[in-house]
Structures are given as structure tokens and as C-alpha cells.
Protein backbone atom coordinates (compact mmCIF):
# COMPACT_ATOMS: atom_id res chain seq x y z
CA UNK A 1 -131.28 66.88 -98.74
CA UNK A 2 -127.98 67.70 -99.77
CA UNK A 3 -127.12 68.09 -104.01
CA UNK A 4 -123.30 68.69 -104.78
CA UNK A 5 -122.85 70.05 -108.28
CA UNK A 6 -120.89 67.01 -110.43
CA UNK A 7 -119.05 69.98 -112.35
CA UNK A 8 -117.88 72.60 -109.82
CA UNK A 9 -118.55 70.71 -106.46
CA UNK A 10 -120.93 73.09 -105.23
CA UNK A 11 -123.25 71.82 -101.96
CA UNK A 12 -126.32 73.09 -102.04
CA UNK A 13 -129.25 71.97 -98.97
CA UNK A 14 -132.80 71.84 -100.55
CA UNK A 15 -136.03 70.59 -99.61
CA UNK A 16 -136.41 66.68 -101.00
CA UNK A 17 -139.98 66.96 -101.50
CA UNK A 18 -139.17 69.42 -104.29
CA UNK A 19 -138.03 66.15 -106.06
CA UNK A 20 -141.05 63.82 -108.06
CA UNK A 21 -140.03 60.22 -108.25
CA UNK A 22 -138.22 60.32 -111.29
CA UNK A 23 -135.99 63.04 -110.36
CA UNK A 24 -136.02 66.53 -112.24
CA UNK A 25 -133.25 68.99 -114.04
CA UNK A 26 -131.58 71.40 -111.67
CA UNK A 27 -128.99 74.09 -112.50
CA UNK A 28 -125.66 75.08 -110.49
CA UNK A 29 -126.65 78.47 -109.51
CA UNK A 30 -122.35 79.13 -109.47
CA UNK A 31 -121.18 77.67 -112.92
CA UNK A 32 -124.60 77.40 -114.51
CA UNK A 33 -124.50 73.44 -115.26
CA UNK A 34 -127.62 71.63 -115.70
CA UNK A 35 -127.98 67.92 -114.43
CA UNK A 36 -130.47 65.33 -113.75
CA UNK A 37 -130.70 65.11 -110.04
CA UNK A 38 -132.87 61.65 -109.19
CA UNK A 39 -135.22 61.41 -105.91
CA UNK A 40 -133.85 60.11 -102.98
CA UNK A 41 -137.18 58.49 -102.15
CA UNK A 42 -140.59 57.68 -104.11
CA UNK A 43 -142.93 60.75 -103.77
CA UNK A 44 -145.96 60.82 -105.76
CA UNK A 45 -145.75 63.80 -107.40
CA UNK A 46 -146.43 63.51 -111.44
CA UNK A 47 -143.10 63.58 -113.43
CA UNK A 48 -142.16 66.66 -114.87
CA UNK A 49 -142.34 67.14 -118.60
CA UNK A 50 -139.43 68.49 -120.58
CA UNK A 51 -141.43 71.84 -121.36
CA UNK A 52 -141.48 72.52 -117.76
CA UNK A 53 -138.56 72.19 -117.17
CA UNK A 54 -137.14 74.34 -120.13
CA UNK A 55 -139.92 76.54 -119.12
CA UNK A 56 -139.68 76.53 -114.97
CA UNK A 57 -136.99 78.25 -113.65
CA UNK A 58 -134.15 75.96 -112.38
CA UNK A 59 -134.15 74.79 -108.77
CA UNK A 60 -130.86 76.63 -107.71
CA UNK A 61 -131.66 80.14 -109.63
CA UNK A 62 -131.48 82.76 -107.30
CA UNK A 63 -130.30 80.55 -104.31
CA UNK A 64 -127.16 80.94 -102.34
CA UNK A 65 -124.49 78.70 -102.08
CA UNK A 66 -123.74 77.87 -98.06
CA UNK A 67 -120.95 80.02 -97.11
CA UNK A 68 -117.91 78.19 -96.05
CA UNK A 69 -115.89 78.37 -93.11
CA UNK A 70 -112.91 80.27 -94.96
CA UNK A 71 -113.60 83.73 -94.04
CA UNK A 72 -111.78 86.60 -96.92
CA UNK A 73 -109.93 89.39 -96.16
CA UNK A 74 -110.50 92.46 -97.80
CA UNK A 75 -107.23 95.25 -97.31
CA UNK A 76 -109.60 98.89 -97.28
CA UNK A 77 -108.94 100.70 -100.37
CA UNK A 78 -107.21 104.34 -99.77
CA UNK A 79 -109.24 107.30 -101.39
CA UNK A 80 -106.52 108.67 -103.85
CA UNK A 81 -105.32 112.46 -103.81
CA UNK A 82 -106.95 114.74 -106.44
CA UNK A 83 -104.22 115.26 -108.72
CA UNK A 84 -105.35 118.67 -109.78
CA UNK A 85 -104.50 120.56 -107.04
CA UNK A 86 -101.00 119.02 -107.28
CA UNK A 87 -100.36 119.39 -110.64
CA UNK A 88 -102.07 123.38 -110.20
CA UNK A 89 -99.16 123.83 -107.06
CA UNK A 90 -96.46 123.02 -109.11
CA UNK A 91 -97.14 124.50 -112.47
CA UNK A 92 -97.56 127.64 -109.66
CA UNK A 93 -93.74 127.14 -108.59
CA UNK A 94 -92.94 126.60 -112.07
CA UNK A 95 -93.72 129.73 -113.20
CA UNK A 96 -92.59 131.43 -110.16
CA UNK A 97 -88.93 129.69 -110.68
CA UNK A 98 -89.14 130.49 -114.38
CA UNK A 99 -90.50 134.06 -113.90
CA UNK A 100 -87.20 134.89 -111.32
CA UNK A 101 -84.95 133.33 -113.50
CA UNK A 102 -86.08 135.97 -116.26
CA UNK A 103 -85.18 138.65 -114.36
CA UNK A 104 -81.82 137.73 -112.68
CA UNK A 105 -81.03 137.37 -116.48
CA UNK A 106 -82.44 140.51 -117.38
CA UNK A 107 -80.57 142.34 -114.87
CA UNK A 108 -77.59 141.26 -115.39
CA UNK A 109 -77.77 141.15 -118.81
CA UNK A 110 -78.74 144.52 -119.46
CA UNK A 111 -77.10 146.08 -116.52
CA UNK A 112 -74.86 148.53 -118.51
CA UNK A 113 -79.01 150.23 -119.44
CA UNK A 114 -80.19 149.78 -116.16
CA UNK A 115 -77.44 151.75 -114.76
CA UNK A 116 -77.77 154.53 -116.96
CA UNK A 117 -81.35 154.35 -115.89
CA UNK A 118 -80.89 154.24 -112.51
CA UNK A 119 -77.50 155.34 -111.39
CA UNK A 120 -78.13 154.07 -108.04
CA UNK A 121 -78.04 150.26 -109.28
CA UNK A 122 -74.47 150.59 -109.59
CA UNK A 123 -73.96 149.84 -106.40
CA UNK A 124 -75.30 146.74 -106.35
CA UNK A 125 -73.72 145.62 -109.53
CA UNK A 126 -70.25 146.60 -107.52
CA UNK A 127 -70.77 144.56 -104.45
CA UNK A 128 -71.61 141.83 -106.85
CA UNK A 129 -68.44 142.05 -108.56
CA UNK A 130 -69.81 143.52 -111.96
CA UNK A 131 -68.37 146.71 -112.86
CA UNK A 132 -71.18 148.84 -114.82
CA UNK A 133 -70.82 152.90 -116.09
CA UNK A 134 -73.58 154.91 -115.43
CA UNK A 135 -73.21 157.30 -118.20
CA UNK A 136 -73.57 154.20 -120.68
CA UNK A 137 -70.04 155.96 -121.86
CA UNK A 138 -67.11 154.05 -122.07
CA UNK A 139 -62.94 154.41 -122.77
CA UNK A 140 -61.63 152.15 -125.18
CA UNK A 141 -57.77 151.57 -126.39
CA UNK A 142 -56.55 154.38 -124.47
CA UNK A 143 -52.94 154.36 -124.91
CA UNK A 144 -49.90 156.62 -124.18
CA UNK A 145 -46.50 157.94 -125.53
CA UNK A 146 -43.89 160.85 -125.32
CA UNK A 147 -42.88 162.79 -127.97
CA UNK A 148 -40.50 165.65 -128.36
CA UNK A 149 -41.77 168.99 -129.28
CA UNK A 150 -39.54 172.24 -129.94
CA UNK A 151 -37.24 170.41 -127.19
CA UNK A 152 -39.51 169.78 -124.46
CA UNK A 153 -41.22 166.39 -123.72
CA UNK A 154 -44.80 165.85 -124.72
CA UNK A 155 -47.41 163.19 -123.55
CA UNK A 156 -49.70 162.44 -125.93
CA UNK A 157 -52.43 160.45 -124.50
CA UNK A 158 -54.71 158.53 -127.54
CA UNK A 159 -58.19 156.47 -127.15
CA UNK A 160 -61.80 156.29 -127.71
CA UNK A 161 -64.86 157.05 -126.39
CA UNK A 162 -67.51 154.51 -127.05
CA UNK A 163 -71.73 154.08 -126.45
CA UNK A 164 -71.95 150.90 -124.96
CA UNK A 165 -75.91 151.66 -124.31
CA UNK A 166 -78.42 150.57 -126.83
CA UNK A 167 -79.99 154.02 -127.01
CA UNK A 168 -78.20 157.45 -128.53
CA UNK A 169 -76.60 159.09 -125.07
CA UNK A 170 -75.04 162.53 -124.66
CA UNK A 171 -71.56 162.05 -123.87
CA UNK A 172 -70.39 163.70 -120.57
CA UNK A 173 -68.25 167.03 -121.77
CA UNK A 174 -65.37 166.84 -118.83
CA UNK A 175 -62.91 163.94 -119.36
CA UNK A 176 -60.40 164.14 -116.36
CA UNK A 177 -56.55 162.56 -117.44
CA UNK A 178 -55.03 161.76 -113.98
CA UNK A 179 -51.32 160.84 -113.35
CA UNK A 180 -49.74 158.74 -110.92
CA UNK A 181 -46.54 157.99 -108.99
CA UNK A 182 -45.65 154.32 -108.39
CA UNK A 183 -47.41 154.02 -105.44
CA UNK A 184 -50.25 155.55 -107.05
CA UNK A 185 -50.46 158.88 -105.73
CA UNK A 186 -51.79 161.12 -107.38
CA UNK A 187 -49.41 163.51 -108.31
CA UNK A 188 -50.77 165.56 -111.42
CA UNK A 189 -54.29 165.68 -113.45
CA UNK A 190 -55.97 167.61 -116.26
CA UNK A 191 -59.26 167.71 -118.19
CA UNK A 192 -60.04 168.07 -121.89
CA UNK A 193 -63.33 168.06 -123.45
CA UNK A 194 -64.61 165.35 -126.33
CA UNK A 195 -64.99 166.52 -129.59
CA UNK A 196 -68.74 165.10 -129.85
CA UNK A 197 -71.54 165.56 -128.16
CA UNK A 198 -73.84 162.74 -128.51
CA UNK A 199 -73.34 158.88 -129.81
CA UNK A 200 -75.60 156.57 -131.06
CA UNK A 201 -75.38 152.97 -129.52
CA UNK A 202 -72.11 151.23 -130.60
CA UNK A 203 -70.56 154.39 -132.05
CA UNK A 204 -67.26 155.67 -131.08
CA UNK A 205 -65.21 159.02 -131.95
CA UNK A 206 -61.51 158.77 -131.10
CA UNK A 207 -59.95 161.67 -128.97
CA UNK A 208 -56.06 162.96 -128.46
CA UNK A 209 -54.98 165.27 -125.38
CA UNK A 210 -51.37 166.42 -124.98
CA UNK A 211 -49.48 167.73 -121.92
CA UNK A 212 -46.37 168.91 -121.97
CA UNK A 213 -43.21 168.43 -119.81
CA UNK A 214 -45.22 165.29 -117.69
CA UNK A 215 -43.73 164.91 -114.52
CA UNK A 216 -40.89 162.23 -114.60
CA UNK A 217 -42.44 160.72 -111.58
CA UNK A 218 -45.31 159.86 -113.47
CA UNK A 219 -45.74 155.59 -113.81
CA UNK A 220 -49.66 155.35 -114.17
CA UNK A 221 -52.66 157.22 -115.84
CA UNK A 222 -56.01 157.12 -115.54
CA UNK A 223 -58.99 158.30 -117.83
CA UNK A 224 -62.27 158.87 -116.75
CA UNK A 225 -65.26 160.87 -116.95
CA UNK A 226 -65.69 163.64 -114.09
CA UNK A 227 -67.86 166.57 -112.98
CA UNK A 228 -66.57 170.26 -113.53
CA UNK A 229 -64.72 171.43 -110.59
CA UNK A 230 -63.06 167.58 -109.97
């Protein structure tokens, strides 16, 4: 016997001789609706009350609807990636990005110490293109002019020395005045020594040397710190 739910349109094959004459409540085990469903032939069974059927469990409870001939298709679900290893990888190259950056900044901006630290590093900072002094000692305003002095010709050379560190540094005691043709040979030099001794950072102390008769060839000068004997 075949019972098709009125609401849904469910099919469901039972046995008929479940079914006393009268008929008897059944319940669509897919949408849950309750009908009377009559006999399709006289069976003497006695008709059943209303208590049993609010009390017995409906016909359909629990059974399975005939499957259909539409088959589903199901696409496989993909495990996922943890995302803790991930997110552990890149807060790794993060840090190791961040961490690099720091010290390209760091050694460039505090070359000028790192020099003076490590005379060596000025090498590098050359072929890089960044001029650095070792001594942490530096020329400022140096300047020139002739004067005349019981009738000869004096050069007065005029300037400062300066701490550019950011610590107190002795300041090298042989500053070498070289002169210079046009083609920049060297063609005369002298040394003079500073009138201090130490500096603390950013402090300067101005100096003056004087030569007299400079060679009239003379078109450049140069002032820089040098070993004795140089």
C-alpha cells in the first residue's frame, strides 16, 4: 500500500493490514503532518481510540522515505591550512626585515662614532660614497687671506676645529696646512699644533697659522689632520 503525504507529497510503502477499517492517524515522518489515512479494504481489526493514537507512536516515525532516483553530488571539502604556522613565518620575516632595517639606520646614522670606534669602517663608508673622519675631529670655516707684514707677504690661514662625536675626544696635536699649484701639485706644506687638547661633543676652538712670503704659485690649500713626520 502506497500513502503520499497531502502536505509535502511524500510516498511512503506500508503494510495495509496496519490499517483497521476505519482508517487510523499517521504522521509524515519528513514535515511532521498528521492525517487521517482511511483503509483501503475492510479488515476486522477494532478501531483505534483517540488515546491510542495520541499515545502510539505514529505510523511513519522512524521510517524512511524511498529514496528517489535523483542521485546528489557532494564536492569533498578541502582540510584548511593551520593558520598558525603562517601567521608564526611571517611575524618571523617581520622581525627579521624590521631588525636589518635598524641597523642599516644605525650605521649610517651614527657612522661619524663608529668610525672613531673602528677606524677600519671607514673604508666602507668611502666605497659607499659617505665621507666619515676617524678622529671624530673635524675643520670648519677654514678660510684664507694675505696680509702685509714689515713688507713681506703673509698668509694667514683662519678656521675651526670642531667634535663632531657625541663623546669628549682628544684632538690630534699635528694639523698639516698643504699648498697647491693649479694642477694641484703639491708644491709647499707646514704643520702647526691646536691650541686645545681635548673637546667635548659639539665644541669647537678656533685656530690661526701664518706663513710668510707663500709661494705665488700657490692656487689651493688644504687642512687636515696628520701624523708627525707627514
Amino acid at each position: 500500500m502506497i500513502l503520499t503525504c497531502p502536505e509535502c507529497a511524500t510516498r511512503y510503502q506500508t503494510d495495509e493490514a496496519k490499517f483497521p477499517p476505519a482508517g487510523r492517524q499517521v504522521r509524515c515522518a519528513k514535515c511532521g503532518n498528521v492525517w487521517h489515512q482511511s483503509a483501503p479494504v475492510t479488515v476486522a481489526e477494532p478501531e483505534l481510540s483517540a488515546e491510542t493514537v495520541a499515545e502510539a507512536p505514529p505510523l511513519f516515525d522512524g521510517m524512511k522515505a524511498p529514496e528517489t532516483s535523483a542521485r546528489r553530488t557532494y564536492a569533498p571539502t578541502l582540510p584548511r591550512p593551520a593558520l598558525g604556522p603562517v601567521l608564526a613565518i611571517a611575524a618571523g620575516w617581520i622581525g627579521l626585515v624590521a631588525i636589518v632595517l635598524a641597523i642599516g639606520y644605525s650605521a649610517v646614522r651614527y657612522r661619524q662614532e663608529i668610525s672613531v670606534i673602528w677606524p677600519q669602517s671607514a673604508d666602507v663608508y668611502s666605497s659607499l660614497g659617505m665621507n666619515v673622519n676617524t678622529h671624530g675631529i673635524d675643520f670648519r670655516g677654514v678660510d684664507y687671506h694675505r696680509e702685509s707684514e714689515d713688507g713681506q707677504i703673509v698668509l694667514a690661514v683662519t678656521g675651526s676645529i670642531i667634535n663632531a662625536g657625541t663623546r669628549e675626544l682628544p684632538v690630534p696635536q699635528n694639523v698639516r696646512v698643504t699648498l697647491s699649484d693649479a694642477a694641484n701639485h703639491e708644491i709647499y706644506h707646514w704643520t702647526f699644533t691646536p691650541n686645545v687638547t681635548t673637546l667635548k661633543p659639539g665644541q669647537t676652538a678656533p685656530f690661526l697659522t701664518r706663513l710668510s712670503s707663500p709661494p705665488a704659485a700657490a692656487r689651493r690649500l688644504e687642512v687636515r689632520f696628520a701624523t708627525p713626520g707627514t
